[in-house]
Protein backbone atom coordinates (compact mmCIF):
# COMPACT_ATOMS: atom_id res chain seq x y z
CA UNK A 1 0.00 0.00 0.00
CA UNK A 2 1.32 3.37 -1.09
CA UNK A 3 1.80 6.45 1.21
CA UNK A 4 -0.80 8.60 -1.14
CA UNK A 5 -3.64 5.83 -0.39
CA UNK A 6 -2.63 5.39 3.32
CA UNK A 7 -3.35 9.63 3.49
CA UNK A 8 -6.74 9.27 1.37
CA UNK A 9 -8.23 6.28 3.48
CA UNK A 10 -6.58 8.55 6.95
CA UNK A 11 -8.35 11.55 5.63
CA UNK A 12 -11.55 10.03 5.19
CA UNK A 13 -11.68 8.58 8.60
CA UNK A 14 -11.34 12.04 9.92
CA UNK A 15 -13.60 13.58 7.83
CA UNK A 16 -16.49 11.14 8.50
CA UNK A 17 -15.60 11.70 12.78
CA UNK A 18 -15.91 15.16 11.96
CA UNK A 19 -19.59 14.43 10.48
CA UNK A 20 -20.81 12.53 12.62
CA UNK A 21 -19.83 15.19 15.72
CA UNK A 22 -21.88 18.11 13.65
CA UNK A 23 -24.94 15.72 13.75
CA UNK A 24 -24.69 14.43 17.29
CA UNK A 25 -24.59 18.27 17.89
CA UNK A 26 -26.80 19.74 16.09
CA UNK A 27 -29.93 16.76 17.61
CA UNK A 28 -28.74 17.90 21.16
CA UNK A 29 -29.42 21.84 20.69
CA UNK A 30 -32.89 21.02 18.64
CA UNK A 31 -36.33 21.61 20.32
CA UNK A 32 -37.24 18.16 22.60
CA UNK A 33 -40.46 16.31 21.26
CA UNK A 34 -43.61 15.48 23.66
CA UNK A 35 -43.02 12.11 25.07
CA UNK A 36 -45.24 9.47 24.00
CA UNK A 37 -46.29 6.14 25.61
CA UNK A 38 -44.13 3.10 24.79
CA UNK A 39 -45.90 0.83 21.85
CA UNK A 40 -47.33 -1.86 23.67
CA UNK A 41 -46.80 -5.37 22.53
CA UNK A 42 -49.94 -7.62 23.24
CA UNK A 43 -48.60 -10.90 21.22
CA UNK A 44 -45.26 -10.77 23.86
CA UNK A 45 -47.47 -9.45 26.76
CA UNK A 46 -49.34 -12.68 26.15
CA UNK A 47 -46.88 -15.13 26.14
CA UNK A 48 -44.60 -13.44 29.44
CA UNK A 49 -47.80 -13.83 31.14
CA UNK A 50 -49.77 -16.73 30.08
CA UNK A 51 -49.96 -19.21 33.02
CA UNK A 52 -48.20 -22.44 32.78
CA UNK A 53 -49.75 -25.33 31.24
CA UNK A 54 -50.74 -27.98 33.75
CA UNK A 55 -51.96 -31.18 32.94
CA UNK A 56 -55.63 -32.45 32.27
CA UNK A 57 -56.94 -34.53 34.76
CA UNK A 58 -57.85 -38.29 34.23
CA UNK A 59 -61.59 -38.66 33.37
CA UNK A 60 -63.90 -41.37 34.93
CA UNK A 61 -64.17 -44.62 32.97
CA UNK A 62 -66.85 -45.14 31.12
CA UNK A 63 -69.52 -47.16 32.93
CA UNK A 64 -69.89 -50.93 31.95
CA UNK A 65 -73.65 -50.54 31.27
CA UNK A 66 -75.59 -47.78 30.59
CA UNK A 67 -77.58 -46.24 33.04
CA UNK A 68 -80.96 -45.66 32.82
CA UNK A 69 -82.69 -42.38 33.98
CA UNK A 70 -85.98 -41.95 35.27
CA UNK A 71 -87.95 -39.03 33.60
CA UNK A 72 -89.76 -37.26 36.04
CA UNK A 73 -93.49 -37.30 36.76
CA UNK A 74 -95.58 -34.85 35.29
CA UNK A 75 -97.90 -32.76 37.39
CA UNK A 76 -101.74 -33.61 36.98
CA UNK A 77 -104.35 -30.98 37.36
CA UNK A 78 -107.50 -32.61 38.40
CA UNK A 79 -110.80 -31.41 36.06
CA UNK A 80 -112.61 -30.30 39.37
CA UNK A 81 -109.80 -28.42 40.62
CA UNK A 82 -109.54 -26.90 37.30
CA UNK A 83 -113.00 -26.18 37.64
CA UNK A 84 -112.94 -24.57 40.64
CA UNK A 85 -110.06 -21.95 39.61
CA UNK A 86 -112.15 -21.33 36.68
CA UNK A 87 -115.26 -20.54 38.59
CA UNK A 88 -113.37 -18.18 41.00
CA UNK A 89 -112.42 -16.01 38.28
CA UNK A 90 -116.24 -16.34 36.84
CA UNK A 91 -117.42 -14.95 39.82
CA UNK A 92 -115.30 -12.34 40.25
CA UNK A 93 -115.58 -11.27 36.59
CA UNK A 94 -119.30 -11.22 37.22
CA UNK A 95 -118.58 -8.74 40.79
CA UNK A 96 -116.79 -6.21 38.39
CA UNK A 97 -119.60 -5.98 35.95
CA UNK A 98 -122.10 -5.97 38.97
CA UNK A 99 -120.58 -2.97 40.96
CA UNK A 100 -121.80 0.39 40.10
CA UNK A 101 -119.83 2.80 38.24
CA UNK A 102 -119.83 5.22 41.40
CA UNK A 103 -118.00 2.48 43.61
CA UNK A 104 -115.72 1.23 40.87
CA UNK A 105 -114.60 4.96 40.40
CA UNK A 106 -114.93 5.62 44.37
CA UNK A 107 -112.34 2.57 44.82
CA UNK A 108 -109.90 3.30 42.11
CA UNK A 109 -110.12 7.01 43.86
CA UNK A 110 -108.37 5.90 46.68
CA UNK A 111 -105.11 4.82 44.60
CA UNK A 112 -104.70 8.03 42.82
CA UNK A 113 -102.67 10.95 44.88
CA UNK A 114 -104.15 14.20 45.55
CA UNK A 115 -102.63 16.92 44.27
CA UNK A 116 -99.64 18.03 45.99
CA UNK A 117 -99.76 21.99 48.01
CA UNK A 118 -97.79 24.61 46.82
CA UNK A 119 -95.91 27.25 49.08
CA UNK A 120 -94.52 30.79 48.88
CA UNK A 121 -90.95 30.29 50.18
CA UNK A 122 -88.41 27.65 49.76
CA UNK A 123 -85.73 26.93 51.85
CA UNK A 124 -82.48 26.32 50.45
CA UNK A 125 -79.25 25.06 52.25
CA UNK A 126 -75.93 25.74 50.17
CA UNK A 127 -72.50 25.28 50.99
CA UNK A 128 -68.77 26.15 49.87
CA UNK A 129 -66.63 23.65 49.84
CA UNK A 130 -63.57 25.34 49.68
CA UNK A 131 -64.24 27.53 52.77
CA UNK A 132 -66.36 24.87 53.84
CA UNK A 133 -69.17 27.41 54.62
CA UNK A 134 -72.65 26.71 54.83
CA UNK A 135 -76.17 28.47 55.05
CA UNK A 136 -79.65 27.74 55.04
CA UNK A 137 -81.48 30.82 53.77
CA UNK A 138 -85.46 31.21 52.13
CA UNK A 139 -86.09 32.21 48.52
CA UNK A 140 -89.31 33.84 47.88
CA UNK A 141 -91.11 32.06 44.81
CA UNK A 142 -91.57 34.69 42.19
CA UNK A 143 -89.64 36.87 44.30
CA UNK A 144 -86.03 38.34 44.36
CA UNK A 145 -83.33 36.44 43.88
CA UNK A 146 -80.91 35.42 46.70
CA UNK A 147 -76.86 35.35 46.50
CA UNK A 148 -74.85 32.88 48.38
CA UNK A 149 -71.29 33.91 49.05
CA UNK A 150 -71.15 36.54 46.76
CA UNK A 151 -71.27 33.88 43.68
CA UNK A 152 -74.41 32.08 43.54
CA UNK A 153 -77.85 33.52 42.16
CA UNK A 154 -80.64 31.08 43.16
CA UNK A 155 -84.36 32.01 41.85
CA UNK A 156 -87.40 29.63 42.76
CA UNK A 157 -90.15 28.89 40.74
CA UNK A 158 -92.22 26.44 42.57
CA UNK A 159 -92.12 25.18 45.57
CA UNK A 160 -94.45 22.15 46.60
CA UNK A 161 -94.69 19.79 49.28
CA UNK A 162 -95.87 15.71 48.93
CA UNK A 163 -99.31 15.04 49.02
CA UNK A 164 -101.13 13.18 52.45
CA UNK A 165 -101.69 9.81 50.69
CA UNK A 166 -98.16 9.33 48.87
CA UNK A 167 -95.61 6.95 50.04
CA UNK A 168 -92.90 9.66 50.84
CA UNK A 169 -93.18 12.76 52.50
CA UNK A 170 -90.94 15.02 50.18
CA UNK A 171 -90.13 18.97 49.13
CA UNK A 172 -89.93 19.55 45.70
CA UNK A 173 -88.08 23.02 44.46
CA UNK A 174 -88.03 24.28 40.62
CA UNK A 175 -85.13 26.41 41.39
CA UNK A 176 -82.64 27.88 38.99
CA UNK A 177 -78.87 28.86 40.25
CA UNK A 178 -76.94 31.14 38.26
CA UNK A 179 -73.10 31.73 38.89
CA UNK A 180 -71.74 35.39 38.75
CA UNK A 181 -68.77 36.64 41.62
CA UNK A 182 -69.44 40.08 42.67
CA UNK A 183 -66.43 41.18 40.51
CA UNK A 184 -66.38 43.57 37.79
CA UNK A 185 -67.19 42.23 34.63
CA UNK A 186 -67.59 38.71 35.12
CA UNK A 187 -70.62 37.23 33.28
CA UNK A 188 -73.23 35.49 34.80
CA UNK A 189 -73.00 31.74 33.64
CA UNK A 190 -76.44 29.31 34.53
CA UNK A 191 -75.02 26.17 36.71
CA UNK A 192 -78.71 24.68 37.32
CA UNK A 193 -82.08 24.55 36.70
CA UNK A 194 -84.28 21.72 37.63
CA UNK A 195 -86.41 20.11 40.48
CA UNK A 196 -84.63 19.63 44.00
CA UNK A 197 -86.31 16.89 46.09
CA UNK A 198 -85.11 17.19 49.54
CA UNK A 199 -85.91 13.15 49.84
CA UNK A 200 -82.79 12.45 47.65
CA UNK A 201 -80.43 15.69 47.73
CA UNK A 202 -77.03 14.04 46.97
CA UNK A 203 -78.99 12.82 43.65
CA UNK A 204 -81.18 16.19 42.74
CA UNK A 205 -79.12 18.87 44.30
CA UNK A 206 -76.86 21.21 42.25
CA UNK A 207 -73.43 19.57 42.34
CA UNK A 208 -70.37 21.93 41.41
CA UNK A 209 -66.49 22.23 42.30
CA UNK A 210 -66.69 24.35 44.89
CA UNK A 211 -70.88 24.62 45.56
CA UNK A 212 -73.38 22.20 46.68
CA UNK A 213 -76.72 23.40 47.19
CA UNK A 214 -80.30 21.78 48.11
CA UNK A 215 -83.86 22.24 48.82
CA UNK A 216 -84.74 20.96 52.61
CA UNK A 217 -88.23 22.21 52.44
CA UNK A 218 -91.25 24.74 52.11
CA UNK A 219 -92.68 27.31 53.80
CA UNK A 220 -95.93 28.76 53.59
């Protein structure tokens, strides 16, 4: 080998070091990427985890001769009791077409609610969760609106409590709750508007970040 091809094949080796230092350089200084979540691999997930194969266990032997079953014995209705069931509902078919239209409706009246009473004020309990203040205040229905903690607006609609004959003795709200801080030019922004049943508050109250508010009952 020749002392020219020695200095080519020297000069080339240095040149591609050289390179290669720019690059390495130049990826350091440039803007870092978002990272990303590794690629999952579900095919080598599979097979690191897949439990270890254990052997079947032996069956029974097969019996010598077969076995005969028994079908069970079906269930006999006898004609008179058959009868009987039938005339049961004969006579109490006939009992509905005998009664008079003013006891059938008198005895459905009894399963139908009366209507429920209204009342002029609703009482509201709201809390901040933050400052873990609370207050139970009235809001006149119809009337002027009340703020809670300088943020909340709540207006009621309705207020009405269960009628005598239901099942659960309840106060229902139609109440609408508006957010707006007392601060200059903040926008009022609607946060509810609904019925609040004071039976199930943690399901029909307003539910916010930093406000909970419900209706615990009426007031005449």
């Amino acid at each position: 080998m020749n002392r020219s091809r020695i200095l080519m094949i020297g000069t080339a080796v240095v040149a591609l070091a050289v390179s290669g230092g720019v690059v390495a350089g130049g990826w350091q200084n440039a803007t870092p990427q978002d990272a990303t979540p590794t690629q999952s691999d579900p095919i080598g997930d599979a097979l690191r985890n897949a439990p270890a194969e254990e052997a079947a266990p032996a069956g029974d032997p097969a019996p010598a001769r077969p076995i005969a079953i028994t079908p069970p014995t079906p269930t006999v209705v006898m004609a008179g009791e058959e009868d009987e069931a039938t005339a049961e509902e004969a006579a109490k078919a006939d009992e509905d077409e005998g009664e008079s239209e003013a006891d059938k409706a008198k005895r459905l009246a009894a399963e139908t609610p009366t209507p429920r009473q209204r009342r002029r004020v609703a009482i509201i309990e709201a809390i901040d969760k933050i400052t873990a203040e609370s207050m139970r205040f009235e809001v006149e229905v119809g009337g002027r609106p009340v703020r809670f903690n300088q943020a909340l607006i709540f207006t009621a609609r309705a207020c009405e409590v269960s009628a005598s004959n239901e099942l659960v003795e309840d106060a229902i709200a139609y109440v609408d709750v508006t957010l707006q801080p007392k601060a200059a030019g903040t926008a009022p922004r609607q946060i509810f508007r609904g019925w609040m049943f004071s039976s199930t508050p943690a399901i029909s109250g307003l539910q916010h970040p930093i406000y909970d508010a419900w209706v615990v009952g009426c007031k005449a």
